[in-house]
N, C-alpha and C. Protein backbone atom coordinates (compact mmCIF):
# COMPACT_ATOMS: atom_id res chain seq x y z
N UNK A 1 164.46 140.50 111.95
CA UNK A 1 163.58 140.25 110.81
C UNK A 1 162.60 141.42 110.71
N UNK A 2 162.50 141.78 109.38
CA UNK A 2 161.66 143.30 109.25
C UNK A 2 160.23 142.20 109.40
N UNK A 3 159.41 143.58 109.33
CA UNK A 3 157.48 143.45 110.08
C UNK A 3 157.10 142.46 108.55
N UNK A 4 157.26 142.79 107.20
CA UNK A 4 157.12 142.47 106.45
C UNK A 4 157.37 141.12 105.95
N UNK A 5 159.15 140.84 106.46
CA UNK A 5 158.90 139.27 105.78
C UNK A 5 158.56 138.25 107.10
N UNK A 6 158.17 138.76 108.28
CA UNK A 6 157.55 138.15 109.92
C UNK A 6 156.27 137.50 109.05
N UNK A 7 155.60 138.91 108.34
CA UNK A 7 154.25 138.60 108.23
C UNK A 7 153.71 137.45 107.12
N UNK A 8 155.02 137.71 106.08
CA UNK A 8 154.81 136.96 105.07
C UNK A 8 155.40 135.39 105.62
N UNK A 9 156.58 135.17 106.65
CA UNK A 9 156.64 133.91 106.99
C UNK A 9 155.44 133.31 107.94
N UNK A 10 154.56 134.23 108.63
CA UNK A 10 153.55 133.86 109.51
C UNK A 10 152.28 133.38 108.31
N UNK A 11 152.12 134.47 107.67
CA UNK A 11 150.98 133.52 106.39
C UNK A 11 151.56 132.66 105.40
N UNK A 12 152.79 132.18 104.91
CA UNK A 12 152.91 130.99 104.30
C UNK A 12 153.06 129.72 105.28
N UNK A 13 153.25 130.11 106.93
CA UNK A 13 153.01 128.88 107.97
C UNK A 13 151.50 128.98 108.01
N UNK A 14 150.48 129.56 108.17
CA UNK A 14 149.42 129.57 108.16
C UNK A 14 148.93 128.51 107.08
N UNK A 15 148.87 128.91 105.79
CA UNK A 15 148.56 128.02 104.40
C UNK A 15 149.33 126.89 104.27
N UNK A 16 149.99 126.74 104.75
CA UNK A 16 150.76 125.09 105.26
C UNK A 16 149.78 124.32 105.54
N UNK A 17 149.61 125.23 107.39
CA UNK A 17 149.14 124.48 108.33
C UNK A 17 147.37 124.25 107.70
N UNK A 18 146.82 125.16 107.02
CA UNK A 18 145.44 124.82 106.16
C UNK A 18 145.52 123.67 105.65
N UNK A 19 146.24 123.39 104.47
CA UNK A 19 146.82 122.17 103.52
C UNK A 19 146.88 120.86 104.10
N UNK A 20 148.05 121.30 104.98
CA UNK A 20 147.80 120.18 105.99
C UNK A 20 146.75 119.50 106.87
N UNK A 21 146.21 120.01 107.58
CA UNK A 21 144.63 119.64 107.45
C UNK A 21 144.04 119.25 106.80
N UNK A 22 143.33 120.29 105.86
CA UNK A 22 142.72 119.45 104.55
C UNK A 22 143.41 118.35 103.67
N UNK A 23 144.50 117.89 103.92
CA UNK A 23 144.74 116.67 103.07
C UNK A 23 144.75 115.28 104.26
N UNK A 24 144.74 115.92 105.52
CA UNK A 24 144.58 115.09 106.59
C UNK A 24 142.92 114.40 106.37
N UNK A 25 142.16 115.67 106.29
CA UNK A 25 140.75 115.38 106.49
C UNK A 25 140.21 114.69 105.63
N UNK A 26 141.02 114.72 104.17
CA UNK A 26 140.23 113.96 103.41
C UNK A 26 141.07 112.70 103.18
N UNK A 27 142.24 112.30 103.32
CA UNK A 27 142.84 111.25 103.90
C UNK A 27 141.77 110.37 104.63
N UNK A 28 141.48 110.96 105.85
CA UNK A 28 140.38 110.44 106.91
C UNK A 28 138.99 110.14 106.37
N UNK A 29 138.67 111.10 105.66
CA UNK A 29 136.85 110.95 104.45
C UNK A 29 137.45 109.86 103.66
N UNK A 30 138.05 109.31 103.01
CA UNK A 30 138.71 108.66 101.80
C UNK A 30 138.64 107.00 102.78
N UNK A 31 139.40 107.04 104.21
CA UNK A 31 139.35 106.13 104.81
C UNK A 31 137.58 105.77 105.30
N UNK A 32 137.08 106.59 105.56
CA UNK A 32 136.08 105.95 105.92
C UNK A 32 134.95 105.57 104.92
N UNK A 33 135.10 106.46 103.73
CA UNK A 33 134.39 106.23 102.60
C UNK A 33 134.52 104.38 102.23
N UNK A 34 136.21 103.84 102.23
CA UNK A 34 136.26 102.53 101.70
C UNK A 34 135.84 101.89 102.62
N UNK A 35 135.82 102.12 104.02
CA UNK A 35 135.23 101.13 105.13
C UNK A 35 133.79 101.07 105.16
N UNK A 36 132.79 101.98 104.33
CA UNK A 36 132.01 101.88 104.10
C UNK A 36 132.20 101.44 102.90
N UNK A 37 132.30 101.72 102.04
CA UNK A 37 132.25 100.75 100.86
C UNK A 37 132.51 99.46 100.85
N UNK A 38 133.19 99.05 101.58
CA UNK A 38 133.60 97.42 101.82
C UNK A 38 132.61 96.85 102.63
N UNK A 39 131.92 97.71 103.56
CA UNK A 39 130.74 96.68 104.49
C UNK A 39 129.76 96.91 104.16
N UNK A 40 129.78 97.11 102.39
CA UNK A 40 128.40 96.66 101.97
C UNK A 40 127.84 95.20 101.79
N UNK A 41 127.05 94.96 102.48
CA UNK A 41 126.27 93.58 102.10
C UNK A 41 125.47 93.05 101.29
N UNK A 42 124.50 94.10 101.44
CA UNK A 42 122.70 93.99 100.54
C UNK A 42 122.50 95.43 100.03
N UNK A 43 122.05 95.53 99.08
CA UNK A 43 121.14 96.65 98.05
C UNK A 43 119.81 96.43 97.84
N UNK A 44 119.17 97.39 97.54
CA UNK A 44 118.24 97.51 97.13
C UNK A 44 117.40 98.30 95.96
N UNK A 45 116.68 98.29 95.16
CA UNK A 45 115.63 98.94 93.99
C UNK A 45 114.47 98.97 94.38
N UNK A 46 113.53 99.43 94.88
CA UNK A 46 112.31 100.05 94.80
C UNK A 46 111.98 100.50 93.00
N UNK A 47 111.29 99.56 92.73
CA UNK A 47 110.59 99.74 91.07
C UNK A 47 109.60 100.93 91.51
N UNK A 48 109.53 101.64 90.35
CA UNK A 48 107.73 102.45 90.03
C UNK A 48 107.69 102.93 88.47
N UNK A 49 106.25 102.35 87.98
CA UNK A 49 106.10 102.36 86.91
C UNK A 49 106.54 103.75 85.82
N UNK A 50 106.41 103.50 85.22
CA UNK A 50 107.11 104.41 83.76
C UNK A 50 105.45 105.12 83.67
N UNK A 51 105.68 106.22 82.65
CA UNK A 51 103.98 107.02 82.51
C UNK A 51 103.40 105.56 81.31
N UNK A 52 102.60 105.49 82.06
CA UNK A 52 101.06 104.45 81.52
C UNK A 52 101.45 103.26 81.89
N UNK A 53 102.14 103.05 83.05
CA UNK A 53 102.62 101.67 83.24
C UNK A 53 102.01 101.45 84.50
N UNK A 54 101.93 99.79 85.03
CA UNK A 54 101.71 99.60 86.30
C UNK A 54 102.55 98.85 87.49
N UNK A 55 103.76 99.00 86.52
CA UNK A 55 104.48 97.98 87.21
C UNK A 55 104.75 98.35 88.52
N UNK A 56 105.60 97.52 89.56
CA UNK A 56 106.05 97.72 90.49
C UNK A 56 106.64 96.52 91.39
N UNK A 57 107.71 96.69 91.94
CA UNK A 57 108.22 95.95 92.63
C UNK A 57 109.72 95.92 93.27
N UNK A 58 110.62 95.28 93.93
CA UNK A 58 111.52 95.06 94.47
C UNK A 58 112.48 94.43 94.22
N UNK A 59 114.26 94.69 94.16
CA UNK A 59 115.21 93.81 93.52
C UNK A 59 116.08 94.21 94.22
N UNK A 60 116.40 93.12 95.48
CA UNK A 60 117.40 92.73 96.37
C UNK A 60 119.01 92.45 96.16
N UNK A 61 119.83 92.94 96.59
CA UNK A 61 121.05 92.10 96.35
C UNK A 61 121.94 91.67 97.45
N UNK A 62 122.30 90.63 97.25
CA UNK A 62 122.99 90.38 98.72
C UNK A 62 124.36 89.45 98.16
N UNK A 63 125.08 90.48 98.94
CA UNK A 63 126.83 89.57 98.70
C UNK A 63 126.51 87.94 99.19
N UNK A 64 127.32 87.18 98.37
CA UNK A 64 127.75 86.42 98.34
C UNK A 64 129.18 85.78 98.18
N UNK A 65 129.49 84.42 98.18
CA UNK A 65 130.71 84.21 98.19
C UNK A 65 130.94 84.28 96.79
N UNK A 66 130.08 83.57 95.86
CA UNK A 66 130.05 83.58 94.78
C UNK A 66 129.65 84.61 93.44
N UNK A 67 129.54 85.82 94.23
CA UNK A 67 129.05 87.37 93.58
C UNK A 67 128.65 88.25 94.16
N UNK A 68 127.04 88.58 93.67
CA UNK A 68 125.86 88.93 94.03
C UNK A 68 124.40 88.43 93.71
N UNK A 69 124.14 88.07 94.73
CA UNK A 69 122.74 87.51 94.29
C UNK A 69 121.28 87.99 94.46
N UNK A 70 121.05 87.80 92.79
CA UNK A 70 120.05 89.09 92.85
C UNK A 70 118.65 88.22 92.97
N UNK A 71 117.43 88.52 93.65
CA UNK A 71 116.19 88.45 94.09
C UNK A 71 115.33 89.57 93.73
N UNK A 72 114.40 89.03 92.62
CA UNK A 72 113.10 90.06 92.38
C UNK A 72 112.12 89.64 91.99
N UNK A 73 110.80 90.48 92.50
CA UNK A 73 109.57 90.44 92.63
C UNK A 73 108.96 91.41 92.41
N UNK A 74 108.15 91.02 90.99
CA UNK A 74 107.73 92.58 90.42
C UNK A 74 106.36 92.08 89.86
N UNK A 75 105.13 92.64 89.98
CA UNK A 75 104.09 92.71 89.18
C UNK A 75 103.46 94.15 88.55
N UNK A 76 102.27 93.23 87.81
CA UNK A 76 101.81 94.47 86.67
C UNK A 76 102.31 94.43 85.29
N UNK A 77 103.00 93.19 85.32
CA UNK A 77 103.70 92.76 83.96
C UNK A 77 102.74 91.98 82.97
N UNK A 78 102.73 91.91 81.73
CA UNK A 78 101.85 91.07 81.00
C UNK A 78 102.53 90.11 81.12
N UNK A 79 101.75 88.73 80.83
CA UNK A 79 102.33 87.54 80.98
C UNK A 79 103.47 87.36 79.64
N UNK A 80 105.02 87.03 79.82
CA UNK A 80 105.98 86.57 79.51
C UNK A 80 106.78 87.03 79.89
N UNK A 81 108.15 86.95 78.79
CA UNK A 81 109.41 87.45 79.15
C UNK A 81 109.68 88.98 79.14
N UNK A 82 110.14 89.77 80.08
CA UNK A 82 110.59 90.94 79.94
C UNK A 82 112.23 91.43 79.96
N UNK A 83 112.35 92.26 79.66
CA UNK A 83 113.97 92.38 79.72
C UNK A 83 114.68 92.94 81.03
N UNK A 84 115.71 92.58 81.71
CA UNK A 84 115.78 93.01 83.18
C UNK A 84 117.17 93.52 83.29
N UNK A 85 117.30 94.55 83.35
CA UNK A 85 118.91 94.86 83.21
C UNK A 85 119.60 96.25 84.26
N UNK A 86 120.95 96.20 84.62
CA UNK A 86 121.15 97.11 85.17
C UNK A 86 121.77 98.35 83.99
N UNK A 87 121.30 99.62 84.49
CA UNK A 87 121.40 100.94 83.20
C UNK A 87 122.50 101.76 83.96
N UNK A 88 123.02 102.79 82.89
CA UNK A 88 123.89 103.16 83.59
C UNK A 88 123.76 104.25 84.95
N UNK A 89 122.75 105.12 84.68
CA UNK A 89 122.42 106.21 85.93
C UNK A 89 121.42 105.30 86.40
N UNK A 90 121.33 106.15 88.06
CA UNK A 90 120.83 105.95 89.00
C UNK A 90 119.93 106.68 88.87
N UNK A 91 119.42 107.51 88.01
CA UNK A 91 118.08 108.80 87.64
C UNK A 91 116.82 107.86 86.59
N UNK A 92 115.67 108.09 87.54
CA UNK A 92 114.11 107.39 87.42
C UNK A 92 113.27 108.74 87.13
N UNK A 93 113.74 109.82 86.80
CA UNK A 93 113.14 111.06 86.68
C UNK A 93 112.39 111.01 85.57
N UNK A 94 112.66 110.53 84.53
CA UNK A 94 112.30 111.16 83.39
C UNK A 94 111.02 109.68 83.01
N UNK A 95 110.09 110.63 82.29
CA UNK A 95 108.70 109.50 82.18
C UNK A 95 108.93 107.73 81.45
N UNK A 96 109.95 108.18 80.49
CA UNK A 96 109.93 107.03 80.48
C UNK A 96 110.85 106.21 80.71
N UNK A 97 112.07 106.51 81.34
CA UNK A 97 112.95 105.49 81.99
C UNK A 97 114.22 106.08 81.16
N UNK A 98 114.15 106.90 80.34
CA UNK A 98 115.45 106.65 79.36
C UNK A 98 116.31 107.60 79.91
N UNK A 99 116.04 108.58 80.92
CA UNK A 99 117.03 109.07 82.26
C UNK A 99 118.10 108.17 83.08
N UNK A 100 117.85 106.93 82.64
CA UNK A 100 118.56 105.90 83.26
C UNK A 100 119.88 105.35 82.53
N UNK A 101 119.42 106.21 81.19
CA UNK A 101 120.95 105.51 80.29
C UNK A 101 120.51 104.31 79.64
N UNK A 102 122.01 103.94 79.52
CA UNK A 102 121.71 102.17 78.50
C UNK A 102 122.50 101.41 79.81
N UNK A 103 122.31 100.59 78.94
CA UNK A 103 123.20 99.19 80.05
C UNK A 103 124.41 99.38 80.61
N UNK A 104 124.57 98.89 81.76
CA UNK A 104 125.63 99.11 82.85
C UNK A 104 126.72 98.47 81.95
N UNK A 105 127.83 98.80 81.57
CA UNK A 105 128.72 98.38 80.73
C UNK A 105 130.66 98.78 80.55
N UNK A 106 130.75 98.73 82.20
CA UNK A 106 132.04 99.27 82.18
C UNK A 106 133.04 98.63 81.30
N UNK A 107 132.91 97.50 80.70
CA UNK A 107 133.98 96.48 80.28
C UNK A 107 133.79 97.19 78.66
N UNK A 108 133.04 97.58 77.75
CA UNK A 108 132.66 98.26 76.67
C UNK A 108 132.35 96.41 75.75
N UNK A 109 131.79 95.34 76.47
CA UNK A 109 131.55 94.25 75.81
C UNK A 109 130.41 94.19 74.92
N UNK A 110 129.91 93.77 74.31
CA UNK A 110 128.48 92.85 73.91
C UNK A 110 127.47 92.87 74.40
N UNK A 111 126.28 93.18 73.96
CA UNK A 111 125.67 92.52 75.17
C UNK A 111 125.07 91.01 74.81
N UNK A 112 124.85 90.64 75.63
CA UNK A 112 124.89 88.86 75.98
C UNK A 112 123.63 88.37 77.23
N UNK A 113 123.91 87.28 77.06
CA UNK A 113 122.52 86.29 77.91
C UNK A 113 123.28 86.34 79.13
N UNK A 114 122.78 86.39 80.56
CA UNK A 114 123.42 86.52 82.05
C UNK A 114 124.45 85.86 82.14
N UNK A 115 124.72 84.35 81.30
CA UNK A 115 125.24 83.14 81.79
C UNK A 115 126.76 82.99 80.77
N UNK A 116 126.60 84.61 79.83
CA UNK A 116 128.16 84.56 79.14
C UNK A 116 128.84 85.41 79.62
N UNK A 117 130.04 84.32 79.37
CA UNK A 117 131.41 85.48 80.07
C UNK A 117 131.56 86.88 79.65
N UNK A 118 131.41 86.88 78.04
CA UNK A 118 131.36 88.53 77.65
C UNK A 118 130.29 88.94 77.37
N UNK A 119 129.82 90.03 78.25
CA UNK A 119 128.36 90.56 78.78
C UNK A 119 128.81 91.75 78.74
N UNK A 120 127.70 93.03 79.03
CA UNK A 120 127.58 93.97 79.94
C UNK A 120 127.38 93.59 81.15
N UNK A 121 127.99 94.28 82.26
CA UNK A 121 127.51 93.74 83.76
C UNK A 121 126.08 94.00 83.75
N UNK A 122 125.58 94.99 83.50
CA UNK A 122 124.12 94.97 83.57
C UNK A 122 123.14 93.85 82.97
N UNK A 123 123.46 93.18 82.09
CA UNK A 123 122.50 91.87 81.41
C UNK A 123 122.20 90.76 82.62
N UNK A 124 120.95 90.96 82.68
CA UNK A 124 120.62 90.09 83.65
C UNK A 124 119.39 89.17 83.01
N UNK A 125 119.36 89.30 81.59
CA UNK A 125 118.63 88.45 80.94
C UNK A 125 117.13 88.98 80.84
N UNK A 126 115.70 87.63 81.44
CA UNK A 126 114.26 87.95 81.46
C UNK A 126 114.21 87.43 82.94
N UNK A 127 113.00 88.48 82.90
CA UNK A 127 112.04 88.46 84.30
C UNK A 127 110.83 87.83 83.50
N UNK A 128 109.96 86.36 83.83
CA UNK A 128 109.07 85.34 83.51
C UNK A 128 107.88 85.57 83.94
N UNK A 129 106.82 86.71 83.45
CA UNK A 129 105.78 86.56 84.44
C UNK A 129 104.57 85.91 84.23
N UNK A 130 103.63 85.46 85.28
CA UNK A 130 102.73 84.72 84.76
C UNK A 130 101.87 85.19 84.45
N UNK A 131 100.62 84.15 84.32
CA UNK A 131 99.05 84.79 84.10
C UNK A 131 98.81 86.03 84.99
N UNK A 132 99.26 86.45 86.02
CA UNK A 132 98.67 87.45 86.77
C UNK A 132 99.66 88.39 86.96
N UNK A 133 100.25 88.29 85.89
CA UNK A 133 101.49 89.84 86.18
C UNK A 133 102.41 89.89 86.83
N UNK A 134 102.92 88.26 88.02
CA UNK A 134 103.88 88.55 88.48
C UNK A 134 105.54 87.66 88.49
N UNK A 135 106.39 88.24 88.27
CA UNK A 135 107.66 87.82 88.37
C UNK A 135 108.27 87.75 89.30
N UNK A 136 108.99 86.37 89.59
CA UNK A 136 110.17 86.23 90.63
C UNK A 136 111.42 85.45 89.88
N UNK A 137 112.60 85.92 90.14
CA UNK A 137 113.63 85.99 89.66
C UNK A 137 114.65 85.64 91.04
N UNK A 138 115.39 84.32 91.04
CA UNK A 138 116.20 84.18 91.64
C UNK A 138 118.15 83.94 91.43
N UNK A 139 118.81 84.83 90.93
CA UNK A 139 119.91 84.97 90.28
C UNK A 139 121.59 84.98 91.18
N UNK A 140 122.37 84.14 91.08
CA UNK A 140 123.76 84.85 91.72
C UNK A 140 124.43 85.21 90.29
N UNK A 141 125.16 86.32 90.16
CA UNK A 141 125.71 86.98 89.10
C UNK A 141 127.42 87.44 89.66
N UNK A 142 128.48 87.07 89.06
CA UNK A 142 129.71 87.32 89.21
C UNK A 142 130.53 88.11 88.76
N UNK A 143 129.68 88.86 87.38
CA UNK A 143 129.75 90.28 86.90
C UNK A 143 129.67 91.15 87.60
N UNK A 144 128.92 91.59 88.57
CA UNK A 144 128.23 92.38 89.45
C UNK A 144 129.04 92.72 90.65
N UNK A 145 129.49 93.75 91.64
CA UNK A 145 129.75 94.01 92.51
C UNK A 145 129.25 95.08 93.14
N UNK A 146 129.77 95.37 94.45
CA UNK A 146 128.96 96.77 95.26
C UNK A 146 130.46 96.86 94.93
N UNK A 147 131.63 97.16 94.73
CA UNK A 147 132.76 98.17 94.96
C UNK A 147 133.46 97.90 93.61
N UNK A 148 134.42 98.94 93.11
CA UNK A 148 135.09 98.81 92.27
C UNK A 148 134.37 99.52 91.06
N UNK A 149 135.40 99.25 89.73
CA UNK A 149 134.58 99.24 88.46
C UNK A 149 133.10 98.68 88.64
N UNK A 150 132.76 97.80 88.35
CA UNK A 150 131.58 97.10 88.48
C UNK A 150 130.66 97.28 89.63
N UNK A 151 130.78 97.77 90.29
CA UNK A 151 129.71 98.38 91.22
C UNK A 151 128.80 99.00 90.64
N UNK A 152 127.50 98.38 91.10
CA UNK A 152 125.82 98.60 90.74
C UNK A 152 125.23 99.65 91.34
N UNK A 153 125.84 99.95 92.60
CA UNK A 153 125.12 100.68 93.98
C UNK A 153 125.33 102.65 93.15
N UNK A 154 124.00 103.00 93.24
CA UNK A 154 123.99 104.39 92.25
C UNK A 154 122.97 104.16 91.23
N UNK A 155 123.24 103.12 90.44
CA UNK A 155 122.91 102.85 89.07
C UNK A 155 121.48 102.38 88.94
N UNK A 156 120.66 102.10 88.03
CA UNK A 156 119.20 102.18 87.69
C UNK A 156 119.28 100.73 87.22
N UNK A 157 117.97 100.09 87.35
CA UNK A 157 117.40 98.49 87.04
C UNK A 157 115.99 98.82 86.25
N UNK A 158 115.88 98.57 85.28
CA UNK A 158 115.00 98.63 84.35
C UNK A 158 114.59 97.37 83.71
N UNK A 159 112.97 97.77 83.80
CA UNK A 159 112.24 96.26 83.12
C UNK A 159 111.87 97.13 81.87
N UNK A 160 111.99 95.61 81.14
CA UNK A 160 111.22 96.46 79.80
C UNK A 160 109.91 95.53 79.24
N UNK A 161 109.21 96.44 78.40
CA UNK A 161 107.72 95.76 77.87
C UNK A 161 108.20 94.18 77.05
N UNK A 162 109.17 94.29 76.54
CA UNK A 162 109.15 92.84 75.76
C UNK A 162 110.49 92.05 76.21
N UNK A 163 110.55 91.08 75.16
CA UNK A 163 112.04 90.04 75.68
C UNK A 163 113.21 90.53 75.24
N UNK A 164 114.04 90.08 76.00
CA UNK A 164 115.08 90.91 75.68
C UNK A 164 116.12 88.81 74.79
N UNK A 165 116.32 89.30 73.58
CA UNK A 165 116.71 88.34 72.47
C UNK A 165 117.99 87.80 72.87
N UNK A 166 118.50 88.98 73.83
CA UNK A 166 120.32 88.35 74.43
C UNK A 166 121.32 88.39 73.25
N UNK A 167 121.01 88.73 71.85
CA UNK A 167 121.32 88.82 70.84
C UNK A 167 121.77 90.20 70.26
N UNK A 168 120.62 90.86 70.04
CA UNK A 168 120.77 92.21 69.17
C UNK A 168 121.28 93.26 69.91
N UNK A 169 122.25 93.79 69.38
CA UNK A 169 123.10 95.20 69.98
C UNK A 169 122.45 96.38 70.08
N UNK A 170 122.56 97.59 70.55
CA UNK A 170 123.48 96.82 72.11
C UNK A 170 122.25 96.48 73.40
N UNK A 171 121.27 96.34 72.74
CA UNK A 171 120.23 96.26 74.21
C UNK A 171 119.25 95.33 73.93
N UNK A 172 119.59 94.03 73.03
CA UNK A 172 118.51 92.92 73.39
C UNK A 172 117.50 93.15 72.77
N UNK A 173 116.90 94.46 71.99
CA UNK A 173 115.84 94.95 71.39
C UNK A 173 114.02 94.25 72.48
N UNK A 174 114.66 94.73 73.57
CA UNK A 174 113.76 94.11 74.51
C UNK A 174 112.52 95.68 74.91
N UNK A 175 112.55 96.40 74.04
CA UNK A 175 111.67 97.87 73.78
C UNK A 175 111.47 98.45 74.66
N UNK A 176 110.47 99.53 75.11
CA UNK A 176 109.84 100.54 75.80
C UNK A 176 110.27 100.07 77.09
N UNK A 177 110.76 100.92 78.06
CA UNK A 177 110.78 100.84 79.60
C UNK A 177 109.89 100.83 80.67
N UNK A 178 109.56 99.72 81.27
CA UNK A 178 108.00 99.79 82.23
C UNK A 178 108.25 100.07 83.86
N UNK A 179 109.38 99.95 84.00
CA UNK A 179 109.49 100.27 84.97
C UNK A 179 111.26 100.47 85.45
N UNK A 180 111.25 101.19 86.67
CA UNK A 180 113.08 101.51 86.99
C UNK A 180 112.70 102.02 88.37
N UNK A 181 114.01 101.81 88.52
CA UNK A 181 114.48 101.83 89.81
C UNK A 181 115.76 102.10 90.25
N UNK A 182 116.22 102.65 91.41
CA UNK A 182 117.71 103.08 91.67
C UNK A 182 118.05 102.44 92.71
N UNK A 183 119.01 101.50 92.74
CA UNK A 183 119.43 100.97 93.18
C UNK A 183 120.58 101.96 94.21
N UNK A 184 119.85 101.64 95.71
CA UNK A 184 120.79 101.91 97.31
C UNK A 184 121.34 100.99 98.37
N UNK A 185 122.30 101.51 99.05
CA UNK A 185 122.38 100.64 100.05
C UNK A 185 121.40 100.39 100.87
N UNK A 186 121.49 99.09 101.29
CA UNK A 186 120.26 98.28 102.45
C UNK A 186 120.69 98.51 103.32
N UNK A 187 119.80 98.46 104.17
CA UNK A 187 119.94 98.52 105.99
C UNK A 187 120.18 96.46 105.90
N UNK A 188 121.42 95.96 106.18
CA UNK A 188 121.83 94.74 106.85
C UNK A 188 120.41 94.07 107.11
N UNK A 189 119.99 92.89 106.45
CA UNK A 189 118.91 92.20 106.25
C UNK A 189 119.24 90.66 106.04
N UNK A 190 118.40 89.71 106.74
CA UNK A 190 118.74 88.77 106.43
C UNK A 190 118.27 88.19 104.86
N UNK A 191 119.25 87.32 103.77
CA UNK A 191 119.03 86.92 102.60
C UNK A 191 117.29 86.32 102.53
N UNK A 192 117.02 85.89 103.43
CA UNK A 192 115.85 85.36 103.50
C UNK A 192 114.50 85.74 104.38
């Protein structure tokens, strides 16, 4: 065998043996990516207010058999209904929330009250607050997942200044954004 085609069979075994590897390695990243993705349990949102806002607060999620069940506690709200929804980015950058997108909406549905079948996954209805600004919200939702299409984990949770009607397209006409948040994985916590 001349020096020439030695060299050229030694570098197309070379770029094999590269390939091979790298489709090994990410084979292996790909495997551990879903084993993490599957032993997700609980999420979390850390709220902070929008510019001139005061809101703030926390929105839990924890697998269930029956979904996800969402838990939140937020004050700085005027007393009533606000609109509570998951948006499509996970970006809280911009002053007033609208870095976050519109409603989480992989299915391209309606949007709708929490409790109809054809929704956006993100409609999670009103957050109720009282005389002193604060809301608690106790929800299981079956729209919702940490894996798949419908996976929340990335994506932004936004309150808004008024009610959200569950009616008017595509966002409830529930107005101005007071607060958001990006929703991450939890460190394993008990539901309670």
């Amino acid at each position: 065998m001349n020096k020439s085609l030695r060299y050229l069979s030694i570098m197309v075994l070379a770029v094999m043996s590269v390939a091979a590897a790298n489709l090994l390695g990410q084979q292996a990243d790909k495997s551990m990516a879903d084993k993490t993705v599957s032993s997700i349990t609980s999420a979390i949102a850390v709220l902070h207010a929008t510019e001139g806002n005061n809101v703030s607060g926390t929105i839990i999620f924890f697998k269930v058999d029956a979904g996800i069940k969402v838990i939140a506690t937020v004050s700085g709200l005027t007393e009533g209904k606000h609109g509570f929804h998951i948006h499509q980015f996970g970006d809280c950058r911009g002053a007033d929330g609208k870095t976050a997108g519109g409603h989480f909406n992989p299915g391209e549905m309606d949007h709708g009250a929490p409790y109809d079948s054809m929704r956006h996954v993100g409609d999670i209805g009103n957050l109720v607050a009282n005389s002193e600004g604060i809301a608690n919200l106790e929800w299981i939702d079956s729209h919702m997942t940490f894996k798949g299409a419908n996976s929340i984990i990335g994506r932004g949770v936004i309150i808004h200044v008024g009610e959200d009607d569950l009616t008017t397209q595509p966002t409830g006409a529930a107005g101005a954004r007071v607060a958001c948040g990006v929703i991450g994985i939890a460190k394993a916590v008990s539901m309670y």
